[in-house]
Protein backbone atom coordinates (compact mmCIF):
# COMPACT_ATOMS: atom_id res chain seq x y z
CA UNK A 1 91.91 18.32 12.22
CA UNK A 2 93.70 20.68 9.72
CA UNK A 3 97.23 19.86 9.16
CA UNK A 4 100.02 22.42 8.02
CA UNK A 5 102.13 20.46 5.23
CA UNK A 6 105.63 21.60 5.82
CA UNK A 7 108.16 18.76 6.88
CA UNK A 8 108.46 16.48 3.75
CA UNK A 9 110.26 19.31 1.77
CA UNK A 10 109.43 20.17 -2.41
CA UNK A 11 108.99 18.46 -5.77
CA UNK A 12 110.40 20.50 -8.59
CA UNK A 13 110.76 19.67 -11.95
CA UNK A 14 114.05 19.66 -11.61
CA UNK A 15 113.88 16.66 -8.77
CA UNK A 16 112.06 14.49 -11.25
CA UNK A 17 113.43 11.22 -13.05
CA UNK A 18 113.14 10.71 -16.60
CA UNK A 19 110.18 8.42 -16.91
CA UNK A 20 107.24 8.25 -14.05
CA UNK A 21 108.39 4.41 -13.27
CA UNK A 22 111.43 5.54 -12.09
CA UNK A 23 110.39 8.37 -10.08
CA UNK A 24 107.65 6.00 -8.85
CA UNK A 25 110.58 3.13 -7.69
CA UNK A 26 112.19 7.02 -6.15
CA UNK A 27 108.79 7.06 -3.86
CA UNK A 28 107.83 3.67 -3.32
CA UNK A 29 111.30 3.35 -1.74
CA UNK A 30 110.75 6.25 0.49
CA UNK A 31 107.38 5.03 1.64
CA UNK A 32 109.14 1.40 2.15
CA UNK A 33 112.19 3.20 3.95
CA UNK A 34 109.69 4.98 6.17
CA UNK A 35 108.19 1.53 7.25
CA UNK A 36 104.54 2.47 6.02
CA UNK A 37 102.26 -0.29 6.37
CA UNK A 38 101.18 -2.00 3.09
CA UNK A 39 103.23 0.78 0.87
CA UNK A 40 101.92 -1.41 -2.28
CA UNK A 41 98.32 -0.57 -1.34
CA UNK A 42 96.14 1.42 -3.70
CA UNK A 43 92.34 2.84 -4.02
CA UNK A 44 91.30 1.70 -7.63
CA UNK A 45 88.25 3.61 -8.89
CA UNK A 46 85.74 1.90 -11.62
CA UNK A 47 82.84 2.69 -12.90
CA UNK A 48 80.00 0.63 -14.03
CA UNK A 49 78.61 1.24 -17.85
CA UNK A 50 76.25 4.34 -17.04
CA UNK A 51 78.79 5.58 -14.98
CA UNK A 52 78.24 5.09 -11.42
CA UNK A 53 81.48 4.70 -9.72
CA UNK A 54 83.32 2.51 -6.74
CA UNK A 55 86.34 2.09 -4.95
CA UNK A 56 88.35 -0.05 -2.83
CA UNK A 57 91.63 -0.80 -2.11
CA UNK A 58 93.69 -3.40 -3.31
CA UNK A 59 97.37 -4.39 -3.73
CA UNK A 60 99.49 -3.73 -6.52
CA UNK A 61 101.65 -6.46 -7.81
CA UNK A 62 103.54 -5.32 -10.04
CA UNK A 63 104.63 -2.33 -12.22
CA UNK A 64 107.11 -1.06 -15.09
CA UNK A 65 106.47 0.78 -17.87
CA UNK A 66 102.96 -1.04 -19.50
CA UNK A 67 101.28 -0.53 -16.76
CA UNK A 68 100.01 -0.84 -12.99
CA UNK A 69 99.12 -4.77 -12.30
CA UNK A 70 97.13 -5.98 -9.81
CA UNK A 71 94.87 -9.39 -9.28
CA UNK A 72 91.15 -10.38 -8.43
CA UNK A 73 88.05 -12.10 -9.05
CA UNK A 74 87.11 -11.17 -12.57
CA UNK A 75 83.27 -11.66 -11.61
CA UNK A 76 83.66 -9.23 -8.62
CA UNK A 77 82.37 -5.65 -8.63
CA UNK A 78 85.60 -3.72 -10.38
CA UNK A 79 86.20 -6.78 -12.44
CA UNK A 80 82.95 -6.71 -14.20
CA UNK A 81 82.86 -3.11 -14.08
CA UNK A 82 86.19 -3.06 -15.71
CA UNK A 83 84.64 -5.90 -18.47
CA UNK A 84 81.90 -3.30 -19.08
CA UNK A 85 84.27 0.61 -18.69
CA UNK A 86 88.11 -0.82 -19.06
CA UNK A 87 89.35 2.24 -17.55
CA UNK A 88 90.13 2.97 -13.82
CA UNK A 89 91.86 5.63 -11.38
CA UNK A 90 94.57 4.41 -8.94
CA UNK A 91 95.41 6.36 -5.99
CA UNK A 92 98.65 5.64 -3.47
CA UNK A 93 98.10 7.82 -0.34
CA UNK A 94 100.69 8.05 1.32
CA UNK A 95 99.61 10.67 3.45
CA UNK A 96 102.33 10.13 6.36
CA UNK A 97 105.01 11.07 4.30
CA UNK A 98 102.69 13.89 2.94
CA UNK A 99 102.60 12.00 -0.63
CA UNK A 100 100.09 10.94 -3.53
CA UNK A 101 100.75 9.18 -6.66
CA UNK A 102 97.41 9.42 -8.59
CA UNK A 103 96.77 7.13 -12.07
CA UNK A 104 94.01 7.13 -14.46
CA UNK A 105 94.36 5.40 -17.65
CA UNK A 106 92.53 2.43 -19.62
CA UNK A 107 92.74 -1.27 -18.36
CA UNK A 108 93.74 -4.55 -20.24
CA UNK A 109 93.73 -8.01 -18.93
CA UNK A 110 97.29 -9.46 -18.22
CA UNK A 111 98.32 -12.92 -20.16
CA UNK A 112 96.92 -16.00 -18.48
CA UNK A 113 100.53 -17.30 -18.34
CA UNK A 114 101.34 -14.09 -15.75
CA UNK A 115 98.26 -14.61 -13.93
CA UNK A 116 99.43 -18.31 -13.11
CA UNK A 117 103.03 -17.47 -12.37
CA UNK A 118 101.20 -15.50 -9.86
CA UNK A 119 99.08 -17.05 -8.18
CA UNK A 120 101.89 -19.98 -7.55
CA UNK A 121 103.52 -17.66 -5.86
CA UNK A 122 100.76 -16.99 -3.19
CA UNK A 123 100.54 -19.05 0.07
CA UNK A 124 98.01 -21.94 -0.30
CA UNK A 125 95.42 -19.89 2.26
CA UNK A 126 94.98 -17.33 -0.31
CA UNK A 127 95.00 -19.97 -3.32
CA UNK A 128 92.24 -21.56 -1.12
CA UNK A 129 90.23 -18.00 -0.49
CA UNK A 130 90.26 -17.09 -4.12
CA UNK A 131 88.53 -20.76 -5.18
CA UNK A 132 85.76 -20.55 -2.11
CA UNK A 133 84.77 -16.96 -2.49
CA UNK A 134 81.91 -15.48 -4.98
CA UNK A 135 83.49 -12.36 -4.17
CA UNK A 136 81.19 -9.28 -4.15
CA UNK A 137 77.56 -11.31 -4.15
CA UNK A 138 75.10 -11.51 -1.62
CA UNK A 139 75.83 -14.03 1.12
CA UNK A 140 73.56 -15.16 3.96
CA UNK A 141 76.03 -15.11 6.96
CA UNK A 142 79.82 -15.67 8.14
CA UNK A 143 78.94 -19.42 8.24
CA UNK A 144 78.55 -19.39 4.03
CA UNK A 145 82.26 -18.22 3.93
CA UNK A 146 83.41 -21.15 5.90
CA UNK A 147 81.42 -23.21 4.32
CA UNK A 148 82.93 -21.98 0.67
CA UNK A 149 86.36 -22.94 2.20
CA UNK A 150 85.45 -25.95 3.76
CA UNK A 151 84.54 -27.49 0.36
CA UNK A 152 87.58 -25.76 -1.53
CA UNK A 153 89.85 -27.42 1.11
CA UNK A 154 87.83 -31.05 0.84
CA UNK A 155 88.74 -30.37 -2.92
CA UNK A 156 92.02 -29.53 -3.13
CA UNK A 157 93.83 -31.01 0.30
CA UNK A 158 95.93 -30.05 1.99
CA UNK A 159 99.30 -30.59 -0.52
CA UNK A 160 99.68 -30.52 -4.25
CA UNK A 161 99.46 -27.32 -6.34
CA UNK A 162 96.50 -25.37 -6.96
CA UNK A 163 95.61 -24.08 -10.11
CA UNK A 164 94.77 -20.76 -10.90
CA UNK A 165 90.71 -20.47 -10.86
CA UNK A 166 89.21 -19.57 -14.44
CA UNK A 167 87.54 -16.45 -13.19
CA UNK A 168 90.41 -14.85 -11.30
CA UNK A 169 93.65 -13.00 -12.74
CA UNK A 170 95.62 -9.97 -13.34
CA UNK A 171 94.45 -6.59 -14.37
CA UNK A 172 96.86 -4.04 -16.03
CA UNK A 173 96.15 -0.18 -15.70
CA UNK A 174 97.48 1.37 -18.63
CA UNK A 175 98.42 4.94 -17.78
CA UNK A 176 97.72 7.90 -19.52
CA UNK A 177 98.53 10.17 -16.72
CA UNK A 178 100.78 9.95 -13.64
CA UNK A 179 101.11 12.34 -11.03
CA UNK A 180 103.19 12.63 -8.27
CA UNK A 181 101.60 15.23 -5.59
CA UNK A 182 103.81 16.64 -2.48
CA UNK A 183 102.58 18.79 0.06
CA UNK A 184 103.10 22.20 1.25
CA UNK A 185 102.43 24.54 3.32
CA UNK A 186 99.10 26.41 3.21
CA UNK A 187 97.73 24.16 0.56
CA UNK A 188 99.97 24.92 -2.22
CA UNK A 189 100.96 21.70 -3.41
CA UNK A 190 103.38 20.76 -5.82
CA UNK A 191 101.71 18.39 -8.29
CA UNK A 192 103.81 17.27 -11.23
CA UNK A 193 101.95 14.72 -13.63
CA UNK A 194 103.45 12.74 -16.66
CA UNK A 195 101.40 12.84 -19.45
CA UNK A 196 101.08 10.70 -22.33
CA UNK A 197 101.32 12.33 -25.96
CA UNK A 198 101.02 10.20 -29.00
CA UNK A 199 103.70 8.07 -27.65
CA UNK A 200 105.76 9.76 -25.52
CA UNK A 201 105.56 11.24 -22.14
CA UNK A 202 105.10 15.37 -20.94
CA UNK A 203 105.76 16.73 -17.83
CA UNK A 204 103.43 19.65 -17.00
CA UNK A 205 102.53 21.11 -13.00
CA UNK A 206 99.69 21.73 -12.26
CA UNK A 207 97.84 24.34 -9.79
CA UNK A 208 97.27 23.12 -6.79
């Protein structure tokens, strides 16, 4: 299963844009241009307050230079771990084009007035899923899903808008670091990471 990383070419500090958003637009367009599926998918790691940590992978939403945004149940698993440790790790593996962005940085709840601009903007299934879902607790069976959705759709028909539910919205990872990892041949990566300082940003590589 070992892979030789040699077709994707370098990252030099010399190939980087000024600020990480802009070299992150640079790859996200690359991983668009090479038709990945789901490019906008990430793996956000939490942990809970004595430190035990998850993951899973959700969408990101949106991005410039405050931050990483994407949406969920704030009663789930990351959002009350986030409640309880507001910071988080994002990873974008894009591993066909032999590329990782990695994130870690503290988390802040987007405006309520973002989260509903949002969430009019999704189609009325998912408005519908994100009403009939406890998401993360303990259900009996399949049937208690349908059920949830059943009595979200009884409330809500089948036109009309749908308002944003109270315990569901945006999350905003903060960065403090952002690196952009290439790879190379026998395992010596180039890994270039943007680093905040009091402020402003540093670019330093690191070892592989």
């Amino acid at each position: 299963m070992r892979r030789d990383y040699r077709e994707r070419g370098s990252l030099l500090e010399t190939d980087l844009a000024a600020d990480w958003p802009d070299q992150f637009a640079r790859w996200f367009a690359d991983a668009e241009d090479f038709a990945l599926p789901e490019p906008n998918a990430m793996v956000v790691s939490t942990a809970d307050a004595d430190g035990r940590p998850s993951s899973r992978t959700v969408l990101l939403k949106a991005y410039d230079m405050s931050g990483f945004v994407f949406f969920t149940n704030y009663t789930s698993r990351k959002g009350s771990e986030l409640s309880a440790n507001p910071q988080a790790a994002l990873v974008f593996p894009w591993f066909a084009i032999q590329r990782q962005v990695l994130v870690a940085g503290r988390v802040e709840k987007v405006s309520r007035a973002e989260t509903e601009e949002y969430f009019a903007s999704r189609p009325r299934g998912s408005q519908l899923g994100a009403w009939a879902s406890p998401q993360s607790q303990v259900l009996p069976d399949r049937a208690a899903v349908e059920a949830g959705l059943a009595e979200v759709v009884e409330r809500f028909g089948t036109e009309g808008d749908i308002p944003a539910p109270p315990h569901w919205g945006g999350f905003r990872v903060v960065p403090e670091t952002v690196e952009f990892w290439q790879g190379r041949s026998n395992r010596l990566h180039d890994r270039l990471r943007y680093r905040r300082v009091e402020g402003s940003w540093v670019i330093e590589r690191l070892a592989p």
